[in-house]
Every structure is written in structure tokens, then in C-alpha cells.
N, C-alpha and C. Protein backbone atom coordinates (compact mmCIF):
# COMPACT_ATOMS: atom_id res chain seq x y z
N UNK A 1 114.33 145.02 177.22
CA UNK A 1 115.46 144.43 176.53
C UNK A 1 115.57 145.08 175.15
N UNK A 2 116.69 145.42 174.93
CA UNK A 2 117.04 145.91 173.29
C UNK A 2 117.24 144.99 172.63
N UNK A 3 116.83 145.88 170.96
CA UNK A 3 117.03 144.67 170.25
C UNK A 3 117.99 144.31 169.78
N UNK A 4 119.12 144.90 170.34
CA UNK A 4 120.82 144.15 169.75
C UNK A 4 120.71 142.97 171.19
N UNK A 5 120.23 143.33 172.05
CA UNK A 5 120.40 142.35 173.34
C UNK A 5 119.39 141.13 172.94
N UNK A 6 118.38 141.22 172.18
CA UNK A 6 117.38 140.27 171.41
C UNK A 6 118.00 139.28 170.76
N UNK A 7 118.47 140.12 169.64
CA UNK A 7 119.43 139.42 168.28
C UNK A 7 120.27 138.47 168.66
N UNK A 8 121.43 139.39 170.26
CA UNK A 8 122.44 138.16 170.21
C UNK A 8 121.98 136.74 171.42
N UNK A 9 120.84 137.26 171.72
CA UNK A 9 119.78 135.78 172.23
C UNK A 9 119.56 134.89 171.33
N UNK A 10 119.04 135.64 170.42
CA UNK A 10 118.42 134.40 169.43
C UNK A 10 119.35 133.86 168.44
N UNK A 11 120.80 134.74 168.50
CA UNK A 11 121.67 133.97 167.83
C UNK A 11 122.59 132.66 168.52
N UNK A 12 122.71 133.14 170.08
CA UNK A 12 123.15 132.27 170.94
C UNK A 12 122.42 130.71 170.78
N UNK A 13 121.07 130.86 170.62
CA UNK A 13 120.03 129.49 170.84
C UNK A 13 120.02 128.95 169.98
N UNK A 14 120.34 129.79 168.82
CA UNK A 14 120.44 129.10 167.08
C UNK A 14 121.70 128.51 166.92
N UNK A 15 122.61 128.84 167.87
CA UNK A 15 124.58 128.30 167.77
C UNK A 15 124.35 127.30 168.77
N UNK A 16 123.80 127.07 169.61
CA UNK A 16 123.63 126.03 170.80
C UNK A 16 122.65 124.93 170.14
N UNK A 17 121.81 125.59 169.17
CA UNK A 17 120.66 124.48 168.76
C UNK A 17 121.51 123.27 167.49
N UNK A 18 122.34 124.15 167.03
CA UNK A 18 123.07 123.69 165.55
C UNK A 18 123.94 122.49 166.44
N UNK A 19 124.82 123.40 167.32
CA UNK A 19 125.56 122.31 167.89
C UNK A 19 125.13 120.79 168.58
N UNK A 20 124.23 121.11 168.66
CA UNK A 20 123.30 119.77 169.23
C UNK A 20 123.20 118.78 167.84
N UNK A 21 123.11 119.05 166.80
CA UNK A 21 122.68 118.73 165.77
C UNK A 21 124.24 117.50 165.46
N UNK A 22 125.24 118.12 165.73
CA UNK A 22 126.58 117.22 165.56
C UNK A 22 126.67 115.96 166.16
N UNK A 23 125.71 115.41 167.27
CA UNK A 23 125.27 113.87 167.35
C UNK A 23 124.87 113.40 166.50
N UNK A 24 123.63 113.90 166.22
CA UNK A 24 122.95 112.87 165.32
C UNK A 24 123.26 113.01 164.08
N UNK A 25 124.12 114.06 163.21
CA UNK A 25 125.01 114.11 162.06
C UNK A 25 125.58 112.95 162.54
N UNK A 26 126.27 112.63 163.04
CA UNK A 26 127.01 111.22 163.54
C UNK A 26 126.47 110.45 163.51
N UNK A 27 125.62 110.13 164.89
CA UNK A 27 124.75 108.89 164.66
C UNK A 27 123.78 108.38 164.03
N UNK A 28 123.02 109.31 163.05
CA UNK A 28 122.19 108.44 162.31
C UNK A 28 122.61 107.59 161.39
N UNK A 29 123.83 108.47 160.43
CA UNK A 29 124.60 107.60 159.50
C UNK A 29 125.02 106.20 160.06
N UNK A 30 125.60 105.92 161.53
CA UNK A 30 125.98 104.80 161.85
C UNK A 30 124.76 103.78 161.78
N UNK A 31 124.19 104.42 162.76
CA UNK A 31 122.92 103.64 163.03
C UNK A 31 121.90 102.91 161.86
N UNK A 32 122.15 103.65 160.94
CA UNK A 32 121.14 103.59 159.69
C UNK A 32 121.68 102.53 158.61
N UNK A 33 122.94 102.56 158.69
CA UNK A 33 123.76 101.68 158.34
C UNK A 33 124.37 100.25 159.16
N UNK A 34 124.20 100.14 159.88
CA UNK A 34 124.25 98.95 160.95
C UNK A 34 122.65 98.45 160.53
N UNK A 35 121.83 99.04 160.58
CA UNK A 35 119.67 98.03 160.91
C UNK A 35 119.89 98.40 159.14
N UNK A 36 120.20 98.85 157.74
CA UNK A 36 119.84 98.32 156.56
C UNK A 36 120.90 97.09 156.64
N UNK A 37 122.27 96.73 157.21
CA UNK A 37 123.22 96.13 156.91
C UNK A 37 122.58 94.55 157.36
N UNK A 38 122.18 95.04 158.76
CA UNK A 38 121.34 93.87 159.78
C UNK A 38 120.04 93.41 158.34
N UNK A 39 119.24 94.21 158.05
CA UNK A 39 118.24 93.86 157.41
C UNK A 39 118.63 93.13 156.20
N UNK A 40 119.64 93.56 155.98
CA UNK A 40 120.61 92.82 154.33
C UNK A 40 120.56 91.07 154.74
N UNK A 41 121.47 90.99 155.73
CA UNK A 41 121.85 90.28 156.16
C UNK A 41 120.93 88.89 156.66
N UNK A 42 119.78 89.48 157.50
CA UNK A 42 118.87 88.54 157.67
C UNK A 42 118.21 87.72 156.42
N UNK A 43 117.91 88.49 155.35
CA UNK A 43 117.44 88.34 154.04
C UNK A 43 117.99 87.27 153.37
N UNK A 44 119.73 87.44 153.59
CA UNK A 44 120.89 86.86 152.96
C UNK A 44 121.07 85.46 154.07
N UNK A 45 120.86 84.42 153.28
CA UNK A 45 120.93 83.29 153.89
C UNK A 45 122.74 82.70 153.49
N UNK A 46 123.26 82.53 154.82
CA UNK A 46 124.63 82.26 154.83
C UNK A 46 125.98 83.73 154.84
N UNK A 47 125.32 84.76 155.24
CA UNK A 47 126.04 86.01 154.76
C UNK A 47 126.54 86.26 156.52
N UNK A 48 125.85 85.95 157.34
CA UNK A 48 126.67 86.17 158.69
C UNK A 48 126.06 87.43 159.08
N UNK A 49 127.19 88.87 159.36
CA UNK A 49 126.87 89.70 159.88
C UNK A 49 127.83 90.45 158.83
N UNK A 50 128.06 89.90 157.27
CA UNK A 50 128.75 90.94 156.17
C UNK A 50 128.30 92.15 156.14
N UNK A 51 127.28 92.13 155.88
CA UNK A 51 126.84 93.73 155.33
C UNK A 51 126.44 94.47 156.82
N UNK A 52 126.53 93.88 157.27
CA UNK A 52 125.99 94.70 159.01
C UNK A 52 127.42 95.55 159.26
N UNK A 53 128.71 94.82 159.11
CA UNK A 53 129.96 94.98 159.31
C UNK A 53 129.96 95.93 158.35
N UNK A 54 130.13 95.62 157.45
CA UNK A 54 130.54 96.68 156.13
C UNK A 54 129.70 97.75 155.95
N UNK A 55 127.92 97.89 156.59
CA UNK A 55 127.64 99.13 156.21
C UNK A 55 127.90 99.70 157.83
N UNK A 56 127.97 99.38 159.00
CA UNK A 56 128.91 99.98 159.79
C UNK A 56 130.26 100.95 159.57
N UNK A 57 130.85 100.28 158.63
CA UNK A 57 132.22 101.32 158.18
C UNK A 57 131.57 101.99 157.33
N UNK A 58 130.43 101.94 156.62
CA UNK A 58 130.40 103.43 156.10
C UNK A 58 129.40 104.10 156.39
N UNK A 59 128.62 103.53 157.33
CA UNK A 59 128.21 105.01 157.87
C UNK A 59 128.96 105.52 158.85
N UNK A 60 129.92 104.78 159.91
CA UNK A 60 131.07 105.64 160.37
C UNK A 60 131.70 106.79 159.06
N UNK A 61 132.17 106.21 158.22
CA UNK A 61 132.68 107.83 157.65
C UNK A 61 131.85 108.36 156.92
N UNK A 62 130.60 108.14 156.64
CA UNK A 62 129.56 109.08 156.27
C UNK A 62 129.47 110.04 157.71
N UNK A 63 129.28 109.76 158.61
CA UNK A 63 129.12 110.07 159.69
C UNK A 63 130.34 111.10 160.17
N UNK A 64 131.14 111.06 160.17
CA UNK A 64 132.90 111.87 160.16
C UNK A 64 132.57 112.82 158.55
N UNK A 65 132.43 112.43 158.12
CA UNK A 65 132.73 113.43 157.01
C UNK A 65 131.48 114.36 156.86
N UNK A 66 130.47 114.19 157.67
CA UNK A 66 129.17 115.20 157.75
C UNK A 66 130.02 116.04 158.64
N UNK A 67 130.53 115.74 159.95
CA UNK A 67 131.28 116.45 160.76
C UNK A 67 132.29 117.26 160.28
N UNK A 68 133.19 116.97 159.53
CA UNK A 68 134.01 117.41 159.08
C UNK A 68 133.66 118.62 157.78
N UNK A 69 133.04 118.67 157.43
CA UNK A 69 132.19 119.37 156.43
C UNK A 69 131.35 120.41 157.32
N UNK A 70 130.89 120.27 158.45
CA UNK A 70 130.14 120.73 159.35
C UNK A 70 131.40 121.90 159.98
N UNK A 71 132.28 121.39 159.98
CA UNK A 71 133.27 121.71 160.86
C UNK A 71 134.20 122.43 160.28
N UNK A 72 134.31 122.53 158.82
CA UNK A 72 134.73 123.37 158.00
C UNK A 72 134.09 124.50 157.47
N UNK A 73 132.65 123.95 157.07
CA UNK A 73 131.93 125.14 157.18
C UNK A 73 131.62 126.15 158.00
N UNK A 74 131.99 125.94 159.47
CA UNK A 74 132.20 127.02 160.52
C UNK A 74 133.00 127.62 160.68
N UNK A 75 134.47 127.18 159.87
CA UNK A 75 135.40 127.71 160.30
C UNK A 75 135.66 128.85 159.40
N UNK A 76 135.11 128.82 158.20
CA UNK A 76 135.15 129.35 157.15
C UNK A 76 133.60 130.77 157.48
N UNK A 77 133.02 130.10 157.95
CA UNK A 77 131.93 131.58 158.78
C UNK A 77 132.74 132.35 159.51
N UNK A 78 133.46 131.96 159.79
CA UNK A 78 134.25 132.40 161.27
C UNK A 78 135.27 133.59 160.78
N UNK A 79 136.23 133.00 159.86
CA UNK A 79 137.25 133.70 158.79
C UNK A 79 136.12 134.91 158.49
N UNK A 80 134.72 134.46 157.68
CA UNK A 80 134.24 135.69 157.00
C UNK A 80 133.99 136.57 157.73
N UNK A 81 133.53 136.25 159.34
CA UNK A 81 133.05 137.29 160.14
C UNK A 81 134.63 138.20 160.41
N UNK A 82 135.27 137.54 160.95
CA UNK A 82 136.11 138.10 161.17
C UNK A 82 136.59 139.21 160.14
N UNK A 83 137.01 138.78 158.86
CA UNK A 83 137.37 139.50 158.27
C UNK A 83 136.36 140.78 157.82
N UNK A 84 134.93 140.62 157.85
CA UNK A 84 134.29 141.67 157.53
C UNK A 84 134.27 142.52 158.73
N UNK A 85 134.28 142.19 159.71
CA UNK A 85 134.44 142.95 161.61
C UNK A 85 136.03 143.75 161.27
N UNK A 86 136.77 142.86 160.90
CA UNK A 86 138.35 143.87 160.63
C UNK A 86 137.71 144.96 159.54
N UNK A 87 137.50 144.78 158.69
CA UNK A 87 137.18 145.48 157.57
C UNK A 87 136.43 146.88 158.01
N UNK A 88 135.29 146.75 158.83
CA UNK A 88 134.62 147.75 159.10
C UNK A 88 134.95 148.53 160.22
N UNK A 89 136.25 147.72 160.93
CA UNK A 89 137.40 148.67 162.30
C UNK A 89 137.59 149.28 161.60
N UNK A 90 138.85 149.00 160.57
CA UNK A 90 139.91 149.55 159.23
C UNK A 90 138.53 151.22 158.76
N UNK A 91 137.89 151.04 158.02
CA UNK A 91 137.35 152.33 157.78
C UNK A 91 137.29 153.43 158.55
């Protein structure tokens, strides 16, 4: 095996490994925020399921906006490759 045939292995497993990573960018924020909200809550005598509810909504958009940030930052790799791949046709 060559090592350009190497490289784009180990870049494939490193783009497949990252992408895996976009669950739990998601779900930990939720999750983490639902059991401190729960833990608030138990503590809090007469509070219901307030802070369980309310840190639910924000680790939902903690959770979206890791993605989204995630998701911009690729797109913006993407632009650079591209444009440096045009760049070095062009010469």
C-alpha cells in the first residue's frame, strides 16, 4: 500500500470518527442539563420539575449550537480546501 493510499485511510477514519462525535455534541448538553435540573429540583422543596424543564431548553440549544458551530466549521474547511486545490490547478 502507498503512502498517499495510507494518508487518505487515515483521513477517511479521522472524518468518520469526528462525525460520530455529532451525537454526543448533542446529547450530553441535553442530558447534563435535564440530571443537574432533576438534581436542582429534588433539593428544591415545592419547585416541581422547574429547573429540570428549564435546564432541558438549554441544553437543547447548547446542544444545536455545538452543532451548528461544528457545522460551520466544516464548511468553511471545505471552502479552504477547495480554494487552495483551485489555486494549485490555476498555476
Amino acid at each position: 500500500m502507498s503512502i498517499e493510499q495510507q494518508r487518505k485511510k487515515t483521513k477517511k477514519y479521522s472524518r468518520s470518527l469526528s462525525l460520530t462525535t455529532l451525537g454526543w455534541e448533542l446529547a450530553l448538553p441535553i442530558f447534563g442539563g435535564v440530571l443537574l435540573g432533576y438534581q436542582i429540583d429534588s433539593k428544591t422543596a415545592g419547585s416541581g420539575y422547574t429547573f429540570t424543564f428549564l435546564l432541558l431548553l438549554v441544553g437543547i440549544f447548547v446542544g444545536y449550537y455545538n452543532l451548528y458551530k461544528y457545522i460551520h466549521l466544516e464548511m468553511l474547511r471545505t471552502k479552504f480546501k477547495n480554494r487552495n486545490t483551485k489555486n494549485r490547478s490555476d498555476e
